[in-house]
C-alpha atoms as a PDB file:
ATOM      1  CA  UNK A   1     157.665 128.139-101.163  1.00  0.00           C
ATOM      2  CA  UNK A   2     159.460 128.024-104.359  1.00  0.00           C
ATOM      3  CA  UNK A   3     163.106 126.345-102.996  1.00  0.00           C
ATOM      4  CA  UNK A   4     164.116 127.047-106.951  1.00  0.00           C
ATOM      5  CA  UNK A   5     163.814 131.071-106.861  1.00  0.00           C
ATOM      6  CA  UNK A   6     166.149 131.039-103.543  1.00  0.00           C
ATOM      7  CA  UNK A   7     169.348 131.605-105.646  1.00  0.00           C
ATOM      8  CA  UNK A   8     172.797 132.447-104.219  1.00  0.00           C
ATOM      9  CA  UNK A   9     172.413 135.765-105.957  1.00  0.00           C
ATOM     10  CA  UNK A  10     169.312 136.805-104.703  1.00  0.00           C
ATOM     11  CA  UNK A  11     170.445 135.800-101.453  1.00  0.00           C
ATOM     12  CA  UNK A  12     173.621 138.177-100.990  1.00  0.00           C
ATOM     13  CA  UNK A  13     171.389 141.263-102.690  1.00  0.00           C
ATOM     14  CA  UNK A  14     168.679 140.542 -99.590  1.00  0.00           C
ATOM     15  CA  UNK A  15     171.466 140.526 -97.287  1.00  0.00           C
ATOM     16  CA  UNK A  16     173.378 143.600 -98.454  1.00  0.00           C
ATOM     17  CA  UNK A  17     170.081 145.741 -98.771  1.00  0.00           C
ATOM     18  CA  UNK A  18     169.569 144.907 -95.019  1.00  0.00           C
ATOM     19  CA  UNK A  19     172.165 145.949 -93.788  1.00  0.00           C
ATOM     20  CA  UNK A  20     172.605 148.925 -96.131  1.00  0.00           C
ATOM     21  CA  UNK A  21     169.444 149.996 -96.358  1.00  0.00           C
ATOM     22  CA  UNK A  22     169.551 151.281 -99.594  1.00  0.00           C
ATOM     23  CA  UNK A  23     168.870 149.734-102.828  1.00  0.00           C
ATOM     24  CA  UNK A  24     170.812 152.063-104.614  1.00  0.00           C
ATOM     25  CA  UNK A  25     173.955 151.912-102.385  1.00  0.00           C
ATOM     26  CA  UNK A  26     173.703 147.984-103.140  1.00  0.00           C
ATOM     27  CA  UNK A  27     173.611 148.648-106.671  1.00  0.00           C
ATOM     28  CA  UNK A  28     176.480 150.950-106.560  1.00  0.00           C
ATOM     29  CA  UNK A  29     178.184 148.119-104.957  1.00  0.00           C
ATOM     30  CA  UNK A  30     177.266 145.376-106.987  1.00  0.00           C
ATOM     31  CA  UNK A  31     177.997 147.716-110.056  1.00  0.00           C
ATOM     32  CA  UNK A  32     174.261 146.936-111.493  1.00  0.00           C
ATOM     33  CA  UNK A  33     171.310 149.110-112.368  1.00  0.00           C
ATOM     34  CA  UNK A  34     168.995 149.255-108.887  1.00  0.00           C
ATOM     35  CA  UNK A  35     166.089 147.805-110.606  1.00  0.00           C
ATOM     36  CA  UNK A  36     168.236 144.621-110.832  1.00  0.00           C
ATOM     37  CA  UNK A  37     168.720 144.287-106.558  1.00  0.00           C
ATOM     38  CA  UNK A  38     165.068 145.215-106.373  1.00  0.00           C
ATOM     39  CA  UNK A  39     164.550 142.296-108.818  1.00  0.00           C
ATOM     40  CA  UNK A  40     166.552 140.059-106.675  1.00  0.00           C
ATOM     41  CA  UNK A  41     164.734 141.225-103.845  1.00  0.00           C
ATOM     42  CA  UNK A  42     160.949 140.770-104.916  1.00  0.00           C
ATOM     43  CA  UNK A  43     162.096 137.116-106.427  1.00  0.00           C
ATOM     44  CA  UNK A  44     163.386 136.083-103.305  1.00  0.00           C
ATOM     45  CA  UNK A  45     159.991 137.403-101.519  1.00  0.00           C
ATOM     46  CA  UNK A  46     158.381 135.652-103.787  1.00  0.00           C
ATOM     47  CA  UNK A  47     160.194 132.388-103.454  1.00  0.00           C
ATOM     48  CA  UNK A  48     159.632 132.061 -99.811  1.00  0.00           C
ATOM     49  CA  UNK A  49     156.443 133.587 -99.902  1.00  0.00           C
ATOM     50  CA  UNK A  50     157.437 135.778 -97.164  1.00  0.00           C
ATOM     51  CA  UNK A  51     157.379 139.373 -97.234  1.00  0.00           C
ATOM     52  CA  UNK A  52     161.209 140.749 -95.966  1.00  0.00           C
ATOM     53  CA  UNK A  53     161.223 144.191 -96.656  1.00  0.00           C
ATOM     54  CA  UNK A  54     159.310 147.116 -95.516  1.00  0.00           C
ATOM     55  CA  UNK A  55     159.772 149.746 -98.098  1.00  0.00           C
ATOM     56  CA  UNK A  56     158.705 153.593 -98.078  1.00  0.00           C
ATOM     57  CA  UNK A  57     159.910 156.761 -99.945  1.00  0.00           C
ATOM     58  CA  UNK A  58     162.074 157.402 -97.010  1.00  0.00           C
ATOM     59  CA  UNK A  59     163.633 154.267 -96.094  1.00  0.00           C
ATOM     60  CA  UNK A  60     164.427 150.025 -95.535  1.00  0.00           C
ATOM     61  CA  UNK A  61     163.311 148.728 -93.153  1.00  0.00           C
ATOM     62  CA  UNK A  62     163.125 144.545 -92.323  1.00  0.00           C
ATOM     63  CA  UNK A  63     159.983 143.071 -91.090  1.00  0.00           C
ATOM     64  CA  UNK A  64     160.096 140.061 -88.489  1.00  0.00           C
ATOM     65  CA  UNK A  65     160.600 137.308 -90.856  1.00  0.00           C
ATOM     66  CA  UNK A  66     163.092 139.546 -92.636  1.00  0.00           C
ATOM     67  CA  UNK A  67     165.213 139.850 -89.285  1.00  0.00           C
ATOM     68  CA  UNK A  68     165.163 136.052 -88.942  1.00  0.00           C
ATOM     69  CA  UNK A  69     165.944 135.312 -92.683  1.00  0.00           C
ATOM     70  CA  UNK A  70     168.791 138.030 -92.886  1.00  0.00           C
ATOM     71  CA  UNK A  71     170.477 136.226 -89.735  1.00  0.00           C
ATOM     72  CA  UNK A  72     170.649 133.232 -91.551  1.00  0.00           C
ATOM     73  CA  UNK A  73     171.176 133.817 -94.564  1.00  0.00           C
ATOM     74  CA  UNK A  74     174.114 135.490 -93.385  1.00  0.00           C
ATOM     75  CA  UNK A  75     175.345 132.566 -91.863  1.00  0.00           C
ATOM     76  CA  UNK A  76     175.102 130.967 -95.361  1.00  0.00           C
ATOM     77  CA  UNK A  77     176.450 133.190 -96.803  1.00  0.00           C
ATOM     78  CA  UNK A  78     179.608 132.740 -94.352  1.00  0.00           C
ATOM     79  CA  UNK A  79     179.992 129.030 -95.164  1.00  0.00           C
ATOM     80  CA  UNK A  80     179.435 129.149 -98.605  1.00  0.00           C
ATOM     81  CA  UNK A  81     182.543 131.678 -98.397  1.00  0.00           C
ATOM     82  CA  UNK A  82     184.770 129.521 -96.559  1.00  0.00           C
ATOM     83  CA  UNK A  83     184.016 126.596 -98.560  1.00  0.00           C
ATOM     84  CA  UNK A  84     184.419 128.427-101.474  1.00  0.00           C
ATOM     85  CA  UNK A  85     187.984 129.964-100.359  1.00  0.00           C
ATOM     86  CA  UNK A  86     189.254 126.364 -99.241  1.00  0.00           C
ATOM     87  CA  UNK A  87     188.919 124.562-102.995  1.00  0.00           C
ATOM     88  CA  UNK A  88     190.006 127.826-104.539  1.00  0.00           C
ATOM     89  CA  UNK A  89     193.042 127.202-101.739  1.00  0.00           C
ATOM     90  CA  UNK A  90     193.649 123.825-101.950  1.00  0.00           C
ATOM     91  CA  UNK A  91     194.046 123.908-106.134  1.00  0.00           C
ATOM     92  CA  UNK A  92     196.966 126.801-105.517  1.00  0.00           C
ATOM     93  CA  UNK A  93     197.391 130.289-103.756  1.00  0.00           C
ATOM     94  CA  UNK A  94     194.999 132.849-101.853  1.00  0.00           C
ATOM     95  CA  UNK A  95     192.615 134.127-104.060  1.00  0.00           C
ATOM     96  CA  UNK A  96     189.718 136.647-103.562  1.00  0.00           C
ATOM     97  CA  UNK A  97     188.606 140.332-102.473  1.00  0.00           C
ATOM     98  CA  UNK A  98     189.477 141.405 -99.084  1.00  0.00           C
ATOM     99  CA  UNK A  99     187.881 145.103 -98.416  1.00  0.00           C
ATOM    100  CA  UNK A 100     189.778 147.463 -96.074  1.00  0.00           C
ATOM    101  CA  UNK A 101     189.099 150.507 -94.455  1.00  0.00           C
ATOM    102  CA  UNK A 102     192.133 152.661 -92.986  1.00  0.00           C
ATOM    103  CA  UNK A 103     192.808 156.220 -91.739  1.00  0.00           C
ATOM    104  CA  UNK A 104     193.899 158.647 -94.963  1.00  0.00           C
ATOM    105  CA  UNK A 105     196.647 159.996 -93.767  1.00  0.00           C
ATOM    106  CA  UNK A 106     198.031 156.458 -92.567  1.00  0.00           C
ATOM    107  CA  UNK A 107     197.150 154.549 -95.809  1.00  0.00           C
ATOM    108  CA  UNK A 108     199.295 156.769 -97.916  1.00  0.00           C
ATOM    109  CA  UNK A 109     202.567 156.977 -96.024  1.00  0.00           C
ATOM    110  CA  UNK A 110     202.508 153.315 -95.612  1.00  0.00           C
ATOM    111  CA  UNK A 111     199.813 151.124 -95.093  1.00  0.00           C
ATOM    112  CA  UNK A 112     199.877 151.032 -98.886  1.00  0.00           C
ATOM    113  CA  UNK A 113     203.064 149.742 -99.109  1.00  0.00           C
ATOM    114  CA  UNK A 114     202.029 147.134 -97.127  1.00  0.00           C
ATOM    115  CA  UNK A 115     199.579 146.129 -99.154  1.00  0.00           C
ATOM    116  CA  UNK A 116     201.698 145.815-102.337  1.00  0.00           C
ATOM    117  CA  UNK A 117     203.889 143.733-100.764  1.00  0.00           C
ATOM    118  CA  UNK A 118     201.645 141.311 -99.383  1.00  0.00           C
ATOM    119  CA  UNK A 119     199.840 141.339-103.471  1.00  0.00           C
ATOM    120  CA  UNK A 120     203.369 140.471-104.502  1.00  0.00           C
ATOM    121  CA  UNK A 121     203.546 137.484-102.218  1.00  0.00           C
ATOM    122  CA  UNK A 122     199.749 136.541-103.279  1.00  0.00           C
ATOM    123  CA  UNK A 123     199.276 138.186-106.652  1.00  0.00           C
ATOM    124  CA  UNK A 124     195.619 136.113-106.643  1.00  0.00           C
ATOM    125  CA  UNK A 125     194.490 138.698-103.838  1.00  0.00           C
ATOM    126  CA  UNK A 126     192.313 141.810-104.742  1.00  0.00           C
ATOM    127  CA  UNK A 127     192.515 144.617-102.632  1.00  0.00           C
ATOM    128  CA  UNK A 128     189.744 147.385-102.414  1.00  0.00           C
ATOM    129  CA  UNK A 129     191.443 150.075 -99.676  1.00  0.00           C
ATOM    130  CA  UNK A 130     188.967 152.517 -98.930  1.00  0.00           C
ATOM    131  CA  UNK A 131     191.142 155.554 -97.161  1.00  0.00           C
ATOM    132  CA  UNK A 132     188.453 158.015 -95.051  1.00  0.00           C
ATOM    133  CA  UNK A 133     189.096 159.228 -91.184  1.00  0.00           C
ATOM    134  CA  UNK A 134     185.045 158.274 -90.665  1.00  0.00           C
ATOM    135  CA  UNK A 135     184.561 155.781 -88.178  1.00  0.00           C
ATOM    136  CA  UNK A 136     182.014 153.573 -90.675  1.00  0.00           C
ATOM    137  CA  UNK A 137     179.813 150.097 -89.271  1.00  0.00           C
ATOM    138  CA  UNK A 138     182.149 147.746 -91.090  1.00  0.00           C
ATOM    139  CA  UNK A 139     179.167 145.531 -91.987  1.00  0.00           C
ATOM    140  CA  UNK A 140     177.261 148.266 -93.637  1.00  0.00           C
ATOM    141  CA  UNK A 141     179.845 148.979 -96.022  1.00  0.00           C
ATOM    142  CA  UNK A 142     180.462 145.213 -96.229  1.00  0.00           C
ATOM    143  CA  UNK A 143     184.692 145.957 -95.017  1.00  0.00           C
ATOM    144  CA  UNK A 144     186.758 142.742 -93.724  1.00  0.00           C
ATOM    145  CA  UNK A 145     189.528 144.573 -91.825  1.00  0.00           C
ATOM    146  CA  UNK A 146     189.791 148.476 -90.521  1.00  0.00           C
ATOM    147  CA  UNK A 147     193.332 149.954 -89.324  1.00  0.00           C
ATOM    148  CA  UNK A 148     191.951 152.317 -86.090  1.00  0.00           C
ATOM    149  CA  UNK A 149     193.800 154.999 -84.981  1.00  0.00           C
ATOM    150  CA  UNK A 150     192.647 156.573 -81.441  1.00  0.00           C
ATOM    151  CA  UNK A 151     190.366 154.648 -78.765  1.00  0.00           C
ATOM    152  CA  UNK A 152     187.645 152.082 -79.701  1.00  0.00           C
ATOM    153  CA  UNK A 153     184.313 152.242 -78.392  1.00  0.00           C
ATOM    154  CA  UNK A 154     182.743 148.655 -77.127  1.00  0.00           C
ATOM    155  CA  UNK A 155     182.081 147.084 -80.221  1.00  0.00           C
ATOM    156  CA  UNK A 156     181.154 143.344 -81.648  1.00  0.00           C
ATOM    157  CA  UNK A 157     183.831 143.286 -84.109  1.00  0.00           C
ATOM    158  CA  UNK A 158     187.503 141.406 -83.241  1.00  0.00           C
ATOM    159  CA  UNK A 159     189.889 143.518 -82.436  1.00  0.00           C
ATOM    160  CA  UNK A 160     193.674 142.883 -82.616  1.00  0.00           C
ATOM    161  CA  UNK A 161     195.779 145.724 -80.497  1.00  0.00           C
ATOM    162  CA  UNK A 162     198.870 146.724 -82.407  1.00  0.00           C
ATOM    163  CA  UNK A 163     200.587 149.004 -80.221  1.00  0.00           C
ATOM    164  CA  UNK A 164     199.983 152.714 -79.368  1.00  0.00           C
ATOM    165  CA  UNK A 165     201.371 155.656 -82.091  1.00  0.00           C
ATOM    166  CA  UNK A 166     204.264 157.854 -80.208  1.00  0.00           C
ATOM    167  CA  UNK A 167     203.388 161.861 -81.311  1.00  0.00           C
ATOM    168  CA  UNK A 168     206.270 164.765 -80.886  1.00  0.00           C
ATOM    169  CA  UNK A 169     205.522 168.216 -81.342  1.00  0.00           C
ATOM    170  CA  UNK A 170     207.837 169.424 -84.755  1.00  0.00           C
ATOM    171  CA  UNK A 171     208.407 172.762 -86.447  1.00  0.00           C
ATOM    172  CA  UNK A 172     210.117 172.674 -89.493  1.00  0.00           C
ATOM    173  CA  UNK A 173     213.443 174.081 -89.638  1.00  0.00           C
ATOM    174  CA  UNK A 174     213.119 177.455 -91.506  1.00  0.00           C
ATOM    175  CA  UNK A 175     210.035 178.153 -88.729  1.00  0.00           C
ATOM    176  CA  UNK A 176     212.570 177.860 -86.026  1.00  0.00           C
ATOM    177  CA  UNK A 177     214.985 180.119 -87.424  1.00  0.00           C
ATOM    178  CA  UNK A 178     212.458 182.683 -87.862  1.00  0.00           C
ATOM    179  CA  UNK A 179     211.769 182.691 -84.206  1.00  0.00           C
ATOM    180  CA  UNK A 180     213.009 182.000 -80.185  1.00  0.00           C
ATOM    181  CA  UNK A 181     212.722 178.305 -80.242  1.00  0.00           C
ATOM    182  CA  UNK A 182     210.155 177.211 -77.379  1.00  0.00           C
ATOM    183  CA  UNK A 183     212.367 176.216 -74.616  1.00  0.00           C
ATOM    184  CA  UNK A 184     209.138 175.548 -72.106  1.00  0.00           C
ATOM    185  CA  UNK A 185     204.993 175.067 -72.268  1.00  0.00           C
ATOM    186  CA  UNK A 186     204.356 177.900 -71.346  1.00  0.00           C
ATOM    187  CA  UNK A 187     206.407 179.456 -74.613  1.00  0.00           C
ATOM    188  CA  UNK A 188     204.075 177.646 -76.948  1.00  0.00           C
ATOM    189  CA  UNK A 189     201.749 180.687 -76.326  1.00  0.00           C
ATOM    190  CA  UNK A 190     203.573 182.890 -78.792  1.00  0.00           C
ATOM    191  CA  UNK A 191     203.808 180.534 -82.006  1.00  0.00           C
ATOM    192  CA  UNK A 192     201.489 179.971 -84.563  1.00  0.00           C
ATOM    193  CA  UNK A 193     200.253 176.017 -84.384  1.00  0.00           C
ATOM    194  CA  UNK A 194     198.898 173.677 -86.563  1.00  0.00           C
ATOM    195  CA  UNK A 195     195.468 171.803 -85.245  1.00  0.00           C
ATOM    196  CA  UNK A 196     193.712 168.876 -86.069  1.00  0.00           C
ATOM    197  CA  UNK A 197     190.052 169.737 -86.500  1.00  0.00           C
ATOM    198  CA  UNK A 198     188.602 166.424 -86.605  1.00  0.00           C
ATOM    199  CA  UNK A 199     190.529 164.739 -83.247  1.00  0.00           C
ATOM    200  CA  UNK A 200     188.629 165.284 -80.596  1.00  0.00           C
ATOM    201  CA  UNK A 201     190.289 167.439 -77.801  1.00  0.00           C
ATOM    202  CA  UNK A 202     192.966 168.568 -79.995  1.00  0.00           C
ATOM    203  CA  UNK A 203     192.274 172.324 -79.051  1.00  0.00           C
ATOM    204  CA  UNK A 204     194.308 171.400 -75.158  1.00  0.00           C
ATOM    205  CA  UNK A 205     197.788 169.642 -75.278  1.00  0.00           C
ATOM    206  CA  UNK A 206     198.775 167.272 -72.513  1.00  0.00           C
ATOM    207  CA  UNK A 207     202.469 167.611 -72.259  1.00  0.00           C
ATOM    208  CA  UNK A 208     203.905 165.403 -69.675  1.00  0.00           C
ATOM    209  CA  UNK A 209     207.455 166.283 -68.378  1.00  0.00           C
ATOM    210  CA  UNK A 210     210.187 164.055 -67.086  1.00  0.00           C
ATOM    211  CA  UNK A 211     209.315 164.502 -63.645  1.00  0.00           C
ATOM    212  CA  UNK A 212     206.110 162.549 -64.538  1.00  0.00           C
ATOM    213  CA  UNK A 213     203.297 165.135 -64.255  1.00  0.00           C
ATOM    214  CA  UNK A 214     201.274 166.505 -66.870  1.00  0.00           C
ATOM    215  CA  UNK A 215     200.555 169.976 -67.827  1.00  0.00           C
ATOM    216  CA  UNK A 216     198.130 171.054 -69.862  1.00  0.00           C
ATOM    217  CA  UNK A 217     198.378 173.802 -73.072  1.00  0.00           C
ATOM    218  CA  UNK A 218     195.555 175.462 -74.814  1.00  0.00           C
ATOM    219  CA  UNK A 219     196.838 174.719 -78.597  1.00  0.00           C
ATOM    220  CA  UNK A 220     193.424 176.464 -80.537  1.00  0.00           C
ATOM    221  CA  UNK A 221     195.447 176.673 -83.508  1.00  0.00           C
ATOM    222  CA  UNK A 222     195.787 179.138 -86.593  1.00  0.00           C
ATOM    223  CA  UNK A 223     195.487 176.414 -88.948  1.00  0.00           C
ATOM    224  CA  UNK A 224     192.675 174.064 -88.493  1.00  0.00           C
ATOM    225  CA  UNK A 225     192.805 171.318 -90.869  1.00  0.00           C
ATOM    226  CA  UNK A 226     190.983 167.680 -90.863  1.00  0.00           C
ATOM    227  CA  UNK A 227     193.484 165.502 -92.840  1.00  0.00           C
ATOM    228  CA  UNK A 228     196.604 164.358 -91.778  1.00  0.00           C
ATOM    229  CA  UNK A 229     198.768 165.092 -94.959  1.00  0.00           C
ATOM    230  CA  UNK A 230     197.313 168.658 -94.790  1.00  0.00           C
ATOM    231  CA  UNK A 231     199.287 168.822 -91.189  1.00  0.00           C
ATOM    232  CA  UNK A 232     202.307 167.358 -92.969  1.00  0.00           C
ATOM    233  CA  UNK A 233     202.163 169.518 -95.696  1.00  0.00           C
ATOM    234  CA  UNK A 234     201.541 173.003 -93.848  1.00  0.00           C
ATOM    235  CA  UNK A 235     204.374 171.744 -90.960  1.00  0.00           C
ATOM    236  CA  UNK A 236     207.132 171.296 -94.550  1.00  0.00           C
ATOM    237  CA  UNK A 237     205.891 174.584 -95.370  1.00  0.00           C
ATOM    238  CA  UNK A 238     206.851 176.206 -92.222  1.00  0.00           C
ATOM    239  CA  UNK A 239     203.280 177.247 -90.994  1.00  0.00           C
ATOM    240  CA  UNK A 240     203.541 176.653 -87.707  1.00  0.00           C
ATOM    241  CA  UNK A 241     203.942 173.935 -84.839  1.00  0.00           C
ATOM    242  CA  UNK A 242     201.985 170.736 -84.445  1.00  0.00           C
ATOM    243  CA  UNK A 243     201.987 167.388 -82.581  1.00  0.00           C
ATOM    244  CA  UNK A 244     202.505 164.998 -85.221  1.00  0.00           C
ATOM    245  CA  UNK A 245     202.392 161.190 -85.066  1.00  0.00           C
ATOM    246  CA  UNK A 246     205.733 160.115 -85.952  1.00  0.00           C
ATOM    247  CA  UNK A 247     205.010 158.224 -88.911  1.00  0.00           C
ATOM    248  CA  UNK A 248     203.485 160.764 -90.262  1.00  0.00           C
ATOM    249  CA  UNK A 249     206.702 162.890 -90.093  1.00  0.00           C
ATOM    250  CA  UNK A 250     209.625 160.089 -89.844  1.00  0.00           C
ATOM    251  CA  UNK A 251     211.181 160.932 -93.349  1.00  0.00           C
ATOM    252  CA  UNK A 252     210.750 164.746 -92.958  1.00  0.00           C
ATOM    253  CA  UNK A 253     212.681 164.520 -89.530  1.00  0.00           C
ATOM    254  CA  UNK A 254     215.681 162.044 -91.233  1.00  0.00           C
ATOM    255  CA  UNK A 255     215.757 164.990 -93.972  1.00  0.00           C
ATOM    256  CA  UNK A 256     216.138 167.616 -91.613  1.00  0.00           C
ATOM    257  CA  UNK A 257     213.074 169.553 -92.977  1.00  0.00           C
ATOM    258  CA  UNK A 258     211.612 169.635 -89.639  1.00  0.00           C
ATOM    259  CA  UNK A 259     212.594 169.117 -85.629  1.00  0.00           C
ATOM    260  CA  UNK A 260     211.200 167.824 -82.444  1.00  0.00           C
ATOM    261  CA  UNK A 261     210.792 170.399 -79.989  1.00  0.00           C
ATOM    262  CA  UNK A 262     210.587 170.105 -76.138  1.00  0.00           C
ATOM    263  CA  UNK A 263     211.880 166.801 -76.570  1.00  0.00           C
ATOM    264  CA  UNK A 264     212.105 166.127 -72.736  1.00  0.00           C
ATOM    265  CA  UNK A 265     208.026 166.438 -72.939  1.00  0.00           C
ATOM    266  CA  UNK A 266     205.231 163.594 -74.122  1.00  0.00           C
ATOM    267  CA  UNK A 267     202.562 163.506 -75.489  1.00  0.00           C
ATOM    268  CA  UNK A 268     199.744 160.889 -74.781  1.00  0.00           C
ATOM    269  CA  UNK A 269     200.674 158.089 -77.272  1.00  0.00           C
ATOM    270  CA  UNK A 270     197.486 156.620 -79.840  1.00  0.00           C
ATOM    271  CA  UNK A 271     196.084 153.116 -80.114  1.00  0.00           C
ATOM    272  CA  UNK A 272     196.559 151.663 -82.909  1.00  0.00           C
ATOM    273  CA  UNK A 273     194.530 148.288 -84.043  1.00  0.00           C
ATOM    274  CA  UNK A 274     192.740 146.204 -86.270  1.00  0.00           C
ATOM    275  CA  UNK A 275     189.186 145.649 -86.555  1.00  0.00           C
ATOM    276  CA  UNK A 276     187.808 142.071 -88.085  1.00  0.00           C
ATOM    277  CA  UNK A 277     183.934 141.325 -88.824  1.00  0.00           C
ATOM    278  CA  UNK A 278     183.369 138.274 -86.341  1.00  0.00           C
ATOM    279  CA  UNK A 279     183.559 135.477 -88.704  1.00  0.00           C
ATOM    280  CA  UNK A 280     185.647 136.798 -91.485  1.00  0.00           C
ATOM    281  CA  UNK A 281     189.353 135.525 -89.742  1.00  0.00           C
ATOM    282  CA  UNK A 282     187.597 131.485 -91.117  1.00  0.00           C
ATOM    283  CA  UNK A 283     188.356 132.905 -94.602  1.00  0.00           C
ATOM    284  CA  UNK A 284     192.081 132.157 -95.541  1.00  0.00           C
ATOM    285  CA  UNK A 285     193.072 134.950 -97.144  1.00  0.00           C
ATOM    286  CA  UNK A 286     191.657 137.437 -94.564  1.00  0.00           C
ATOM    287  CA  UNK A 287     193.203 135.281 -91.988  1.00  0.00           C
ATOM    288  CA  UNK A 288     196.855 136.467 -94.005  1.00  0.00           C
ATOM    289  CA  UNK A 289     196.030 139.318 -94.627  1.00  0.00           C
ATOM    290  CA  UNK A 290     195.896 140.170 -90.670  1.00  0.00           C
ATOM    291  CA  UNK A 291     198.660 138.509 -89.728  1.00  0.00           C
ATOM    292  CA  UNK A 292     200.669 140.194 -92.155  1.00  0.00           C
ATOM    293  CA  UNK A 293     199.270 143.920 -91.863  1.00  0.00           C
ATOM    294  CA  UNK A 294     199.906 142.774 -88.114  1.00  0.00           C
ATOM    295  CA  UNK A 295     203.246 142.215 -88.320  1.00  0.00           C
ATOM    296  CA  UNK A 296     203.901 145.055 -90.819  1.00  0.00           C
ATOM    297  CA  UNK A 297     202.208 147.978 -88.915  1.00  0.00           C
ATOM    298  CA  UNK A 298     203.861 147.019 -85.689  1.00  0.00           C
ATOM    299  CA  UNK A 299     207.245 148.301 -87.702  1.00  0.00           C
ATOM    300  CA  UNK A 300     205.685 151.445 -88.004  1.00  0.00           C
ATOM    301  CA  UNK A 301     208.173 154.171 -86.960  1.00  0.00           C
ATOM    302  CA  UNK A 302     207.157 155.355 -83.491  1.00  0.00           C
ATOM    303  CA  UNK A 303     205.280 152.632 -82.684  1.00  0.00           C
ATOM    304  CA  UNK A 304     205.116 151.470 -79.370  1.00  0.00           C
ATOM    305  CA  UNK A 305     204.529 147.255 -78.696  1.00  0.00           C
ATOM    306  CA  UNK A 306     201.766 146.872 -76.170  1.00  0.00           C
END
């Protein structure tokens, strides 16, 4: 083994390839051509005189000594990190990348503004928000931090419960006056509604009244759409009715553009949370970064503290 070829950089193309399992997403990534991660790759082979990588037309995958080598490597990688991020700390403020992954609709209206602020307080910290309603392995596309709307399946990552999302069902004003304002349930049968495509059993409402039971309300929908700011923007322009997350809607409502209806009904709040990669709450500024998104999401309007 050549302990000279084993290079830092080699080392975090290997690892990224692995758990990618492309060497053209990698290269994307790294913003280099995808002969130069193959490079890194065969030198690295080479080095240890190991072979890592099984490679075909049609996919990655890692042979034995590959598994072993990625683990710990990995784990190198980690402390080289921390170490790293604790001179870079100790000489003056937070410096670095920190990758995050939040739901669209929830990163415009004001996860964003989070973020600024907490850059103002740390202008040495790079943010790279990537906004999608996918549920993506947080590893694979080498994230920190993800803001999760909605339940989480069982899962390695940390996860840091915020509070659960109050939703209201909301017309907007000029859709009301148009028509007999639904005084029960069973009235939402005649109005047009508004449905999210991609939530999963969005077609029925739960409605629970004051006398504490539930009843439930097919709400099909004559507007499917798969974005939140699609339901905001189709709910402004009077196309119907829709059970919105009230931070989705909170500055529409204080305008008057649109109105809660069957108030004395509720809708199953959301969970709301952060996910961590194990590990990545040891680097300083993604240690921050948590405890302030933390603290700023659970001011969200509607928000309900666990």
């Amino acid at each position: 083994m050549d302990g000279s070829g084993v290079t830092l950089e080699r080392m975090r193309s290997f690892v990224r390839v692995a758990e990618r399992g492309s060497l053209s997403a990698v290269a994307r990534e790294q913003g280099v051509g995808q002969s130069t991660v193959s490079r890194h790759v065969a030198e690295l082979e080479s080095a240890l005189g190991v072979t890592l990588l099984n490679r075909t037309t049609r996919r990655i995958t890692l042979t034995d000594e590959g598994q072993r080598y990625h683990a710990e490597a990995r784990t190198i990688l980690r402390l080289v990190d921390e170490a790293t991020d604790g001179a870079r700390s100790a000489s003056g403020g937070l410096t670095g990348t920190i990758r995050i992954s939040c739901t669209a609709a929830l990163g415009v209206r004001h996860v964003c503004r989070m973020l600024f602020s907490i850059q103002d307080r740390h202008p040495g910290i790079v943010v790279d928000l990537s906004l999608s309603d996918a549920r993506i392995d947080l590893v694979q596309q080498a994230v920190d931090v993800a803001i999760r709307l909605g339940p989480l399946p069982d899962s390695t990552m940390q996860c840091r419960t915020i509070g659960r999302s109050r939703r209201i069902l909301v017309a907007s004003r000029a859709y009301l006056a148009e028509r007999v304002r639904p005084e029960t349930p069973d009235d939402l049968a005649g109005h047009t509604s508004i449905r999210m495509s991609n939530v999963a059993g969005s077609a029925m409402l739960s409605l629970r009244g004051s006398d504490g039971l539930a009843v439930r309300i097919p709400f099909d929908g004559h507007l499917w759409v798969d974005h939140g700011l699609a339901a905001r923007e189709a709910l402004a322009q009077g196309r119907g009715i829709a059970a919105a997350h009230v931070w989705l809607i909170d500055d529409l409502l204080a305008a008057g553009m649109v109105e809660q209806i069957l108030p004395e009904f509720t809708l199953e709040p959301v969970p709301l949370s952060l996910l961590v990669v194990p590990g990545r709450t040891r680097i300083k500024r993604v240690r921050m970064l948590v405890d302030a998104l933390a603290a700023s999401l659970a001011t969200l309007p509607g928000l309900v503290r666990e």
